[in-house]
N, C-alpha and C. Protein backbone atom coordinates (compact mmCIF):
# COMPACT_ATOMS: atom_id res chain seq x y z
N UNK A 1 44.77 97.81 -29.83
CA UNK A 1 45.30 99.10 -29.40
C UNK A 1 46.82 99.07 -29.60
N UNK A 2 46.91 100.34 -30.26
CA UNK A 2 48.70 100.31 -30.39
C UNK A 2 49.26 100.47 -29.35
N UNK A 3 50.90 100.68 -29.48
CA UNK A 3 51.53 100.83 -28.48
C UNK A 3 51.49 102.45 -27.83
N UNK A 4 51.48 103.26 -28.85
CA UNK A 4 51.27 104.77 -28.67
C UNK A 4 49.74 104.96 -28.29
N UNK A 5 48.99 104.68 -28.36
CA UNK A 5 47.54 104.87 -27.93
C UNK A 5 47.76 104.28 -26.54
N UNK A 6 48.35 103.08 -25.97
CA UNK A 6 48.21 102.75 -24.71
C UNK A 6 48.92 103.44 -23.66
N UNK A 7 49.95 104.12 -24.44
CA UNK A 7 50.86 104.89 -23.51
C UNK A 7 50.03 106.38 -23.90
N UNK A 8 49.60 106.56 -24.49
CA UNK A 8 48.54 108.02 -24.40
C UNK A 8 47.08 107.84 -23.22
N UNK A 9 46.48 106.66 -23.65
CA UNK A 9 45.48 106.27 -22.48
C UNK A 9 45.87 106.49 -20.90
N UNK A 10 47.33 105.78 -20.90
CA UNK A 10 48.08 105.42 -19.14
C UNK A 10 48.05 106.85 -18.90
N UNK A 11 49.22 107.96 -19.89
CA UNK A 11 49.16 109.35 -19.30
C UNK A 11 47.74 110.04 -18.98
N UNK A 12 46.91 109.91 -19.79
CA UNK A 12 46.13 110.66 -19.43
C UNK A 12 45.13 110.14 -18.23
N UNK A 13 45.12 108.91 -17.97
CA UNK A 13 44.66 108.08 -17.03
C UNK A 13 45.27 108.80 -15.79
N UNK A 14 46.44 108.99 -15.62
CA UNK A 14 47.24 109.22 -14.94
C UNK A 14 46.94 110.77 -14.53
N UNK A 15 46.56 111.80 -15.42
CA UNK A 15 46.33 113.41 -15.26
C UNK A 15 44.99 113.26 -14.53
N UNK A 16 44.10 112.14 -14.94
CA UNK A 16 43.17 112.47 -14.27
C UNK A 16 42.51 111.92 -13.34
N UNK A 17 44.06 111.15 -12.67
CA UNK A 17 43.57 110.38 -11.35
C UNK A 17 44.24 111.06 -10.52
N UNK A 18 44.96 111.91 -10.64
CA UNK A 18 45.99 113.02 -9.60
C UNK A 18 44.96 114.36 -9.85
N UNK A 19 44.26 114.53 -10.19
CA UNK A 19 43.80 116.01 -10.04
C UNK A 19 42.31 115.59 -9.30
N UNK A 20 41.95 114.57 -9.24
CA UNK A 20 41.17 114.53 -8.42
C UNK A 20 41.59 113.88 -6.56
N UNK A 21 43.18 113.89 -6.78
CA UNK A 21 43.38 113.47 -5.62
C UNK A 21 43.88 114.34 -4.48
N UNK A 22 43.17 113.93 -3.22
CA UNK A 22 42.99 115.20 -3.02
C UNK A 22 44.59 115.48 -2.24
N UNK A 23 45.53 114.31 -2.32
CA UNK A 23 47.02 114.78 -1.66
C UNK A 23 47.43 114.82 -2.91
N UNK A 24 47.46 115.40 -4.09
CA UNK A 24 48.54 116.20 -4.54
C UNK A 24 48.38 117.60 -4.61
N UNK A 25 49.40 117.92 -5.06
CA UNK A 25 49.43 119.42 -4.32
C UNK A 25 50.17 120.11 -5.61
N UNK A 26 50.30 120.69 -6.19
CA UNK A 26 50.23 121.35 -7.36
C UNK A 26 51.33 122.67 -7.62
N UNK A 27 52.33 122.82 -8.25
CA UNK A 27 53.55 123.44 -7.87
C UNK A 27 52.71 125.51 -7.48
N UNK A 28 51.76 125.25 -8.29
CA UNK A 28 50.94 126.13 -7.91
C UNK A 28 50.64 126.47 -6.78
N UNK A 29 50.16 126.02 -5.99
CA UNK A 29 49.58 126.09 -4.87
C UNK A 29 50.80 126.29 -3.59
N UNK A 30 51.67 125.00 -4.38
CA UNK A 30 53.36 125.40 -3.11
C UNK A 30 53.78 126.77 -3.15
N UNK A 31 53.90 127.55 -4.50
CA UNK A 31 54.31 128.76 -4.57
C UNK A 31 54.51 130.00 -3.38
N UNK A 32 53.06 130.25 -3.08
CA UNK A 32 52.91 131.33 -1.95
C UNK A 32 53.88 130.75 -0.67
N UNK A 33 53.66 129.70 -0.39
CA UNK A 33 54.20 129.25 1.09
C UNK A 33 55.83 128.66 1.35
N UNK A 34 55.88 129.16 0.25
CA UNK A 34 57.52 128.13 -0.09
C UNK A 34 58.87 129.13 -0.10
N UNK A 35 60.09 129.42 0.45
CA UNK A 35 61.14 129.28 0.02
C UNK A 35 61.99 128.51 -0.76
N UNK A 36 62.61 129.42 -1.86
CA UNK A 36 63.05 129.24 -2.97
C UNK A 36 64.46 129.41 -2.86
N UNK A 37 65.97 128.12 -3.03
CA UNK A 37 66.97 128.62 -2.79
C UNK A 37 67.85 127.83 -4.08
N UNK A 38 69.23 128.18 -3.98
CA UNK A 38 70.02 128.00 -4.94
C UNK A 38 71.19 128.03 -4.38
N UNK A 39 72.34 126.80 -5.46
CA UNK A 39 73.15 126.98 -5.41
C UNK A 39 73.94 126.49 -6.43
N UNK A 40 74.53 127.46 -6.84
CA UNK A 40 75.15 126.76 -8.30
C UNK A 40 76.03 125.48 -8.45
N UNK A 41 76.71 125.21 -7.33
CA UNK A 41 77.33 123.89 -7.05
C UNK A 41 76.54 122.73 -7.17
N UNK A 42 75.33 122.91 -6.81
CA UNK A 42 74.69 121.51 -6.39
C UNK A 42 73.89 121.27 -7.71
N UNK A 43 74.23 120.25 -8.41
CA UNK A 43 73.13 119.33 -9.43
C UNK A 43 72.27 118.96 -9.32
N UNK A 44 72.56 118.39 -8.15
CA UNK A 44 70.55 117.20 -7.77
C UNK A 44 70.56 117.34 -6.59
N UNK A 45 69.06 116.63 -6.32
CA UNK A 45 69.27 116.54 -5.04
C UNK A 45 68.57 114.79 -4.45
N UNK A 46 69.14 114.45 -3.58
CA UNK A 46 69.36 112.99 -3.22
C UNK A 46 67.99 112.52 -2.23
N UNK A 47 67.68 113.50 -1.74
CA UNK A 47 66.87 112.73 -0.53
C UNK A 47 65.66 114.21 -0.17
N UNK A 48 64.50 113.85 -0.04
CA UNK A 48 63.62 114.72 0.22
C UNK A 48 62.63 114.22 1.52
N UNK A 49 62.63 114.53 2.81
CA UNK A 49 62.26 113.99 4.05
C UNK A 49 60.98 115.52 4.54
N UNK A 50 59.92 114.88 4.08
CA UNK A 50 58.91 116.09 4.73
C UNK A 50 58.41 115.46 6.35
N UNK A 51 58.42 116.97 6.95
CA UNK A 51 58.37 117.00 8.45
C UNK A 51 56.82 117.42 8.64
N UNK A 52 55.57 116.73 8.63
CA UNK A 52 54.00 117.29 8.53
C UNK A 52 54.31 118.11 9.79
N UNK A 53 54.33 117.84 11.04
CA UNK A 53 53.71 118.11 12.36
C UNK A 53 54.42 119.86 12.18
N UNK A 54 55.85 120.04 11.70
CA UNK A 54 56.15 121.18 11.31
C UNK A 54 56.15 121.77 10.21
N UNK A 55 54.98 120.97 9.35
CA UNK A 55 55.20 121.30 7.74
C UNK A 55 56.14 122.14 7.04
N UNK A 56 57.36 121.30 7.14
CA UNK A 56 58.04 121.43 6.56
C UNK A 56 58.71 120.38 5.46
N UNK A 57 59.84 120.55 4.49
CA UNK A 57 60.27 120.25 3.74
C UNK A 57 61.92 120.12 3.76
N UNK A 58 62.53 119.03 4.16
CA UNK A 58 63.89 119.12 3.95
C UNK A 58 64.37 118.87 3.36
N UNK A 59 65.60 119.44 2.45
CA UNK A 59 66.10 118.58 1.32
C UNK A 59 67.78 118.68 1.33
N UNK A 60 67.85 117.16 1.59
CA UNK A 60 69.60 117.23 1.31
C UNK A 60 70.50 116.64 -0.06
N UNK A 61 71.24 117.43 -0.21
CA UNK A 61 72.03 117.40 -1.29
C UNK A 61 73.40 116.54 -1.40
């Protein structure tokens, strides 16, 4: 097996061990329930801390 066939096997290995799992969650599905914000200053963002009990999502920059 080449090197490109093994790294084609891993990805797709990979698509189809997350769609049957049942914690991922699919940018789809975040859509409806999500606020969407911006700011043109900020590039990235550094740290992402989810809060379940208040399902929420914090993200600091």
């Amino acid at each position: 097996m080449t090197t490109i066939q093994l790294v084609i096997a891993i990805n797709l290995f990979i698509c189809l061990a997350t769609s049957n799992d049942f914690r991922y969650i699919s940018h789809q599905d975040l859509i409806p329930s999500s606020d969407r914000f911006s700011d043109g200053n900020v590039t990235s963002f550094s740290r992402l801390l989810f809060d379940v009990s208040r399902d929420q999502m914090i993200v600091g920059a």
